[in-house]
Each structure stands twice: as structure tokens, then as C-alpha cells.
Protein backbone atom coordinates (compact mmCIF):
# COMPACT_ATOMS: atom_id res chain seq x y z
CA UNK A 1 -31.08 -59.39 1.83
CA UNK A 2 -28.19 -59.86 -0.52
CA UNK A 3 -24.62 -59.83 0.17
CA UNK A 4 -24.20 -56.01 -1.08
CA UNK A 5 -23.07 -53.73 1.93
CA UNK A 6 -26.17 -51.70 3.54
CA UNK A 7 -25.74 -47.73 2.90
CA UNK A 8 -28.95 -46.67 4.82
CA UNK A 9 -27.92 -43.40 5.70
CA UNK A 10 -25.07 -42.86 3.60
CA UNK A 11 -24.19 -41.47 0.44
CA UNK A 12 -22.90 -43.17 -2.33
CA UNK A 13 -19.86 -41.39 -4.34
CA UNK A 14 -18.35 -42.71 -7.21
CA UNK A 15 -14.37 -41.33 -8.28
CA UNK A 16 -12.74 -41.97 -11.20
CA UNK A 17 -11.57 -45.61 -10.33
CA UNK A 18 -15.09 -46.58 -11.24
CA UNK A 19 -15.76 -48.29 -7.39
CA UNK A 20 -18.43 -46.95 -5.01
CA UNK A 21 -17.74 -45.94 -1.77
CA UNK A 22 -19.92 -44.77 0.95
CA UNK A 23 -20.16 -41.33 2.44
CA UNK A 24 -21.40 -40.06 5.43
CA UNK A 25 -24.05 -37.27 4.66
CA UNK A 26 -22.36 -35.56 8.10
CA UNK A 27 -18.95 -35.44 6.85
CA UNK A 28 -20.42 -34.08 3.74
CA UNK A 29 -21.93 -31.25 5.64
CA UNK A 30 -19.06 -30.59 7.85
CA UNK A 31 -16.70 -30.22 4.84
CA UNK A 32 -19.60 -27.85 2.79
CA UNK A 33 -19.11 -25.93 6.24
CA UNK A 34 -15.58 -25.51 6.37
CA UNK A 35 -14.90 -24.73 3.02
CA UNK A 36 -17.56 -21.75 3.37
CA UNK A 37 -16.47 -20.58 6.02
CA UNK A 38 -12.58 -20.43 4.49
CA UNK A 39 -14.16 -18.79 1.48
CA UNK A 40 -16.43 -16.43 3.68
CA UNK A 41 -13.43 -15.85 6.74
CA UNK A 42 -10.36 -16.44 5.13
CA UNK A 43 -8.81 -13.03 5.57
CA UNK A 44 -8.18 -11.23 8.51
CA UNK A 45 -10.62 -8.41 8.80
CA UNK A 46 -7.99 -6.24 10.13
CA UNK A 47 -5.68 -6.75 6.97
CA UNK A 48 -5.15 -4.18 4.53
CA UNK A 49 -7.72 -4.85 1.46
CA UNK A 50 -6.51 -6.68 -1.96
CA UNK A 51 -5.25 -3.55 -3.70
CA UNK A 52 -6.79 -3.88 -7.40
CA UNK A 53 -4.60 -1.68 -9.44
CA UNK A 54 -7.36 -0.70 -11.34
CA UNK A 55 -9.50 0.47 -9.01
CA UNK A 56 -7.61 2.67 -7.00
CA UNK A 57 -8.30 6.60 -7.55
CA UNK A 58 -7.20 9.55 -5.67
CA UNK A 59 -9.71 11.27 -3.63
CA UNK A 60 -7.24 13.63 -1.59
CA UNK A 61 -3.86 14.98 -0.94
CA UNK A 62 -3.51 15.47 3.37
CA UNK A 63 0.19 16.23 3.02
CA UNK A 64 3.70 15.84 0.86
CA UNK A 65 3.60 11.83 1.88
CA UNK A 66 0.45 10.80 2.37
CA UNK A 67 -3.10 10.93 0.43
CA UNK A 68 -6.61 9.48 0.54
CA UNK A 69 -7.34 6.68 -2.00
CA UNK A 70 -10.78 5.33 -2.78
CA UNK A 71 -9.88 1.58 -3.46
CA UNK A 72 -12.75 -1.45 -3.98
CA UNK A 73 -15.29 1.12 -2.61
CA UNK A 74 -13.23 2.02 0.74
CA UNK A 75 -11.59 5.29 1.60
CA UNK A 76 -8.02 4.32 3.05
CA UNK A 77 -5.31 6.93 4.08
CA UNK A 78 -2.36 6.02 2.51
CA UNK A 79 1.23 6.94 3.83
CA UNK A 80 4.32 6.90 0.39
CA UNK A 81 6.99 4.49 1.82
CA UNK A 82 10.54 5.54 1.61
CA UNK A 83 10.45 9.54 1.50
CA UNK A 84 9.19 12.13 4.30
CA UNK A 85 8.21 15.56 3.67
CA UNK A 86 8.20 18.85 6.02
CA UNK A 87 5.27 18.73 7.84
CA UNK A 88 2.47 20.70 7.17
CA UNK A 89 -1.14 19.19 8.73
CA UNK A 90 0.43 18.26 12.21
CA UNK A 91 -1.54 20.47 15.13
CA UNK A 92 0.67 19.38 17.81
CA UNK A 93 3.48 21.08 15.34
CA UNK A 94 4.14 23.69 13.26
CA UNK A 95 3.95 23.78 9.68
CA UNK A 96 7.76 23.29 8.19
CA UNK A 97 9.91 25.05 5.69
CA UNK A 98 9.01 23.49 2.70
CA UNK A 99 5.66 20.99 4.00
CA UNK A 100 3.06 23.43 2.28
CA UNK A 101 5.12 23.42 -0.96
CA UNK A 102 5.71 19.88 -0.76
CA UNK A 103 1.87 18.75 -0.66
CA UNK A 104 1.19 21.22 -3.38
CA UNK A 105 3.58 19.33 -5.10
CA UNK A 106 2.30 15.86 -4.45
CA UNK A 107 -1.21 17.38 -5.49
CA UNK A 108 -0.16 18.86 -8.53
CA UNK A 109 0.80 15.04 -9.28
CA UNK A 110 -1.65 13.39 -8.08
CA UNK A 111 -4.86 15.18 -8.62
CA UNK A 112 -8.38 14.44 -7.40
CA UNK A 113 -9.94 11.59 -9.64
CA UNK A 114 -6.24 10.56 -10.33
CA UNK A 115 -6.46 6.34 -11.16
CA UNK A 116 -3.21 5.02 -9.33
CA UNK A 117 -1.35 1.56 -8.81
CA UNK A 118 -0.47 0.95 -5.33
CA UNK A 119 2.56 -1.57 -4.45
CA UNK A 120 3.61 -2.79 -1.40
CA UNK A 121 6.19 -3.61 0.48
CA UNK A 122 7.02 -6.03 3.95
CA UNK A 123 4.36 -4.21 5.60
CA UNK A 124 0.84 -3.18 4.56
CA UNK A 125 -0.08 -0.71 7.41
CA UNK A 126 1.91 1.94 9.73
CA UNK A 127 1.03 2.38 13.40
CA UNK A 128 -1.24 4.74 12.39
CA UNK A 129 -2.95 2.42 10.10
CA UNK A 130 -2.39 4.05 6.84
CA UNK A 131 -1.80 1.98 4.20
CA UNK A 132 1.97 1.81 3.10
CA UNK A 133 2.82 2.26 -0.42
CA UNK A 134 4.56 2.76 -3.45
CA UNK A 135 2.28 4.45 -5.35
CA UNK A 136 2.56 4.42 -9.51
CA UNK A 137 0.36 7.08 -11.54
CA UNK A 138 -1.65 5.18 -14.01
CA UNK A 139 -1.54 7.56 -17.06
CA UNK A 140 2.21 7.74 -17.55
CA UNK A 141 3.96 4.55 -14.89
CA UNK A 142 4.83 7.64 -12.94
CA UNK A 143 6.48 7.04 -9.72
CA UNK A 144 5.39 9.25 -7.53
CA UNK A 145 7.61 8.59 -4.30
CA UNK A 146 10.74 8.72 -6.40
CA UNK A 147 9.26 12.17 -8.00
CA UNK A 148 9.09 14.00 -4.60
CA UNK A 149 12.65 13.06 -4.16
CA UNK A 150 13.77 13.40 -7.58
CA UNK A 151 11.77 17.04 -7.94
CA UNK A 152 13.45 18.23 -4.22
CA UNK A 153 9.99 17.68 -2.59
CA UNK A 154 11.02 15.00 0.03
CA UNK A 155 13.97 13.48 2.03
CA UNK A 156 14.48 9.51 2.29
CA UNK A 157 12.65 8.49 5.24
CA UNK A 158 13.94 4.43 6.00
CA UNK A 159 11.53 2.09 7.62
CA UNK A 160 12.82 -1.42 7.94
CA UNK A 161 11.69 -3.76 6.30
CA UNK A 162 10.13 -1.97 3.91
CA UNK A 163 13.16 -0.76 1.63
CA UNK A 164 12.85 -2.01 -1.73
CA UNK A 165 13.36 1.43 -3.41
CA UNK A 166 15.83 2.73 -0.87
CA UNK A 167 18.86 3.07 -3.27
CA UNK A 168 16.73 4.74 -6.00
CA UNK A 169 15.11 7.22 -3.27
CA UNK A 170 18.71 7.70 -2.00
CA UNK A 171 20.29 8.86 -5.10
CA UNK A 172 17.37 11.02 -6.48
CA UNK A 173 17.57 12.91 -2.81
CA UNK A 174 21.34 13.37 -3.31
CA UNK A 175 21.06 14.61 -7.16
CA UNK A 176 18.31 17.33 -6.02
CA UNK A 177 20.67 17.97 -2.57
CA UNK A 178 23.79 18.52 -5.23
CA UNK A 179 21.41 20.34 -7.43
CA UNK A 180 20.18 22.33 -4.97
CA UNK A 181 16.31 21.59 -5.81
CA UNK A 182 13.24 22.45 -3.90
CA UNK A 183 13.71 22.43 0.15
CA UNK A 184 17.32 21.69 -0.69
CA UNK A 185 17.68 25.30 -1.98
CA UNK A 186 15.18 26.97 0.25
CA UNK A 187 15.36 25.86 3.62
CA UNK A 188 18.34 26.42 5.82
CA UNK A 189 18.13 22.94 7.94
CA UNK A 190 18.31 20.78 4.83
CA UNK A 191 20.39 22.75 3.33
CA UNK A 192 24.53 21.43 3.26
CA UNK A 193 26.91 22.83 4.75
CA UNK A 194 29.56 24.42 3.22
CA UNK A 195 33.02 25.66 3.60
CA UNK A 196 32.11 28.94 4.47
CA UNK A 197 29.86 27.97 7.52
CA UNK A 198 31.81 27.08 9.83
């Protein structure tokens, strides 16, 4: 035998210093492992899907703050963040001043077949698992959580830490309060009081 090292076994690699050095084919195999198995496992199951902007298309509207999206192929419910709306789908309650207008509303902007953006904020799902978002019609930039406020449709609803828009959903709910928009005007418990109340 000569004086070169014996690689029986191993694997010779060569890098860009030009010298040879010798790999083991079982590290070689553990690495082709892990890095499939990052690539393969690398999210958590239970996370909220990569939401592709351009894939995302109304399928449904349940209620004044949340819809059904059809997003990479899934269904997801998805809850607006930063607004609420009377409620109008709740069995264990009944349907409030306002809720039945409200989701009219929110379907009237957001029709079936409607392509949307979605945006997040700190958190990606409720307890309920919906999926929390800003959501951004396609067509126009629309944003549709600051229209139900701006339009009189919705009240701001604060969830830390998701409260990016808060100050914009804040003064669009006092403009249509002052202005005496939507449930503002026709429902007695959102309604301010005045002088002549008390």
C-alpha cells in the first residue's frame, strides 16, 4: 500500500479549497434525513396556513365580522380583527339591533367569488380558531374592517395584541357615532346620550 490515507467506506468530497476530505456515507444520510424532514415538518400543523394574497376568495358571509375564505384549497372561517358587529347567527342569543343589517352589509362588500388579501396581526387564530384578519378587497385596496366602521356597520372591538389599526377603527367609529350612521342612528343602546335623556 502507499502512504495515501485508506477511505474504504467513506466518501470523498472535494470544497472549494481544492483538498479532499473524507466523509462518512452515515453522516451523509443522517443530514439528507434531517434536512427532509425540516422541509417536510417544518411548520406546525396546527398553525394557521401561509396566506397567499392571491389565492384567497370569498366563499361566505356568516355574520357582520366574520366570513368563510377558500385560501390554498382550504375553507377557513375567518374572524375581521378590530371591529364587532350586533350579533346575528348566535343560537344561544338573540339576533341584535343592527347584526342582520350589518352582515348584509359585509356581504354586499364582500360577495361570493370575491378575491381578497388577508393581513395579520400578533395572532393568527381566536379561541375559536378562526383565522384573525385584516382583510383588503382585491379589486379596489378596499379595507373592509375600516368600511364597517367607517359605513356605521360595526363598533371597535380591542383584542390585545392585535391592534395595529386601532386608531384608524377608533376614529371612523366616532365620525359615523357623530354622524349618526347605521346602528349609530338606529339602535337605542349604541346610540349617545344626549342632554335631553337624562
Amino acid at each position: 500500500m502507499s502512504g495515501e490515507p485508506q477511505t474504504r467506506g467513506l466518501l470523498s468530497l472535494s470544497h472549494p479549497g481544492g483538498t479532499i476530505r473524507p466523509v462518512s456515507r452515515l453522516l451523509l444520510s443522517v443530514l439528507s434525513v434531517l434536512l427532509l424532514a425540516t422541509i417536510a415538518c417544518g411548520r406546525d400543523s396546527a398553525a394557521a396556513p401561509d396566506l397567499d394574497p392571491g389565492a384567497a376568495t370569498v366563499e361566505r358571509v356568516v355574520d357582520g365580522d366574520t366570513l368563510v375564505i377558500r385560501v390554498q384549497g382550504q375553507t377557513e372561517r375567518v374572524r375581521l380583527i378590530g371591529i364587532d358587529t350586533p350579533e346575528s347567527v348566535d343560537p344561544r342569543r338573540p339576533v341584535e339591533c343592527f347584526g342582520k343589517e350589518a352582515a348584509a352589509h359585509l356581504a354586499e362588500l364582500l360577495p361570493e367569488g370575491t378575491p381578497v388579501r388577508l393581513e395579520r396581526d400578533v395572532e393568527a387564530r381566536d379561541r375559536f380558531d378562526r383565522l384573525l384578519a385584516y382583510v383588503y378587497r382585491r379589486s379596489d385596496g378596499l379595507f373592509v374592517n375600516l368600511a364597517m366602521a367607517e359605513d356605521g356597520f360595526a363598533e371597535v372591538a380591542t383584542f390585545p395584541p392585535n391592534v395595529a389599526h386601532v386608531d384608524d377603527f377608533t376614529a371612523a367609529a366616532r365620525a359615523a357615532r357623530e354622524a349618526e350612521r347605521g346602528l349609530w342612528q338606529a339602535c337605542d343602546e349604541f346610540r349617545a346620550p344626549t342632554s335631553s335623556d337624562s
